[in-house]
Protein backbone atom coordinates (compact mmCIF):
# COMPACT_ATOMS: atom_id res chain seq x y z
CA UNK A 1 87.30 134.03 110.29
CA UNK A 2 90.36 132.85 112.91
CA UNK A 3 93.52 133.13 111.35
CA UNK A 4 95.83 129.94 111.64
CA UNK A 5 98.88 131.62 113.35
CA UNK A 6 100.79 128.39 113.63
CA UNK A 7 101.04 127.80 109.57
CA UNK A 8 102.76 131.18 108.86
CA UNK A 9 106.68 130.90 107.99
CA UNK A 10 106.19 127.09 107.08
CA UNK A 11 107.02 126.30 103.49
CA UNK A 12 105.11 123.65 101.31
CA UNK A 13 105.07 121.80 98.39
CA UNK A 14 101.86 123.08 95.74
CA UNK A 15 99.78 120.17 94.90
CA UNK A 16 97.83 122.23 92.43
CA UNK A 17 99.59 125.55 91.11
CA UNK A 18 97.73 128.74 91.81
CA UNK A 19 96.37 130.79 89.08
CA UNK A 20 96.79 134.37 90.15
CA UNK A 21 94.12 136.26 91.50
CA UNK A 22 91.78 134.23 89.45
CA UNK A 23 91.87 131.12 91.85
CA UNK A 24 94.02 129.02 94.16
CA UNK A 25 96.18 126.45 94.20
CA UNK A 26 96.49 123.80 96.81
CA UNK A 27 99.52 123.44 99.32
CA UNK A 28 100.79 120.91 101.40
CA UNK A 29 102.17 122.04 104.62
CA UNK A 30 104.32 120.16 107.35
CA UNK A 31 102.90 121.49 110.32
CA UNK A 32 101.61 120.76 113.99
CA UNK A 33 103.38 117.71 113.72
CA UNK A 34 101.70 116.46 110.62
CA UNK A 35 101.06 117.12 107.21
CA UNK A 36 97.60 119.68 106.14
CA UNK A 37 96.79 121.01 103.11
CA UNK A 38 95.20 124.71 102.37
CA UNK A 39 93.40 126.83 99.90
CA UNK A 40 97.40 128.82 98.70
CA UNK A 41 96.73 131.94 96.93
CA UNK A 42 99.38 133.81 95.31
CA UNK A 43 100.01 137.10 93.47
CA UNK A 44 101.15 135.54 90.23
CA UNK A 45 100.73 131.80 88.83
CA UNK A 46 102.76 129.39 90.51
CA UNK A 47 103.40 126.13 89.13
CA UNK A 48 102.50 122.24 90.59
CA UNK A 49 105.69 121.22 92.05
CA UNK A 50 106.63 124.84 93.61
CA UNK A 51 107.76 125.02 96.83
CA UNK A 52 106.32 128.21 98.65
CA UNK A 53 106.20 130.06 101.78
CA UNK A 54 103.07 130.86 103.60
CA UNK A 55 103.12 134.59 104.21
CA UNK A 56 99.12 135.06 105.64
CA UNK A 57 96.35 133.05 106.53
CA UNK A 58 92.91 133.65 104.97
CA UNK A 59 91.50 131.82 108.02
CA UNK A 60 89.02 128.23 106.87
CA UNK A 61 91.95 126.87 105.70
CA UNK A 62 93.47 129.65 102.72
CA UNK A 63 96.77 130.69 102.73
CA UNK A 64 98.63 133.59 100.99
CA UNK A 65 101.86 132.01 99.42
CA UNK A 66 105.02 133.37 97.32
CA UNK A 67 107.69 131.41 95.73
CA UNK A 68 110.41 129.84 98.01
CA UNK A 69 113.77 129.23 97.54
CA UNK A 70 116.00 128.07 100.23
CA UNK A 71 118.72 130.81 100.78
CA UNK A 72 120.92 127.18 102.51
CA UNK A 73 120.62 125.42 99.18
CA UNK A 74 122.62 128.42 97.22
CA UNK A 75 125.71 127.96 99.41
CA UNK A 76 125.47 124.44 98.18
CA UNK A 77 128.10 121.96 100.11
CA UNK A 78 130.00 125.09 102.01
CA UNK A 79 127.08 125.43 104.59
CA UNK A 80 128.01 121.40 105.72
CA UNK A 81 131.86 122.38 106.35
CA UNK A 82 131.22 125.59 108.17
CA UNK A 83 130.97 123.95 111.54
């Protein structure tokens, strides 16, 4: 199996939440230029909606995700004024 270098560190949007180590979700990635979507397995259930960072790739298309948060959306308006 190749591993898919180029969709590590990108963050997506689940399409179907994972279930644990009992199956995968499916993500929806922003990446070479376009959109793709992968096999996204996680540690723990993750929810339809979440928005997730791919940590690993499977290779044929499966990613290893965990839950993302944006660390820029916590500092809310400040991060616009700092420049």
């Amino acid at each position: 199996m190749v591993q898919d270098d180029a969709v590590i560190g990108c963050t997506g949007e689940l399409l179907v939440g994972t279930r644990g180590a009992v199956g995968p979700g499916e993500i929806l990635v922003r990446v070479r230029g376009g959109s793709e979507t992968f096999l996204a397995w996680s540690q723990e259930p993750l929810p339809t909606g979440a928005t997730v960072l791919v940590i690993e790739s499977r290779g044929c298309r499966e990613v290893d995700v965990i839950e993302w948060a944006d660390p820029l959306d916590a500092l809310g308006g400040d991060a616009a004024d700092a420049g």
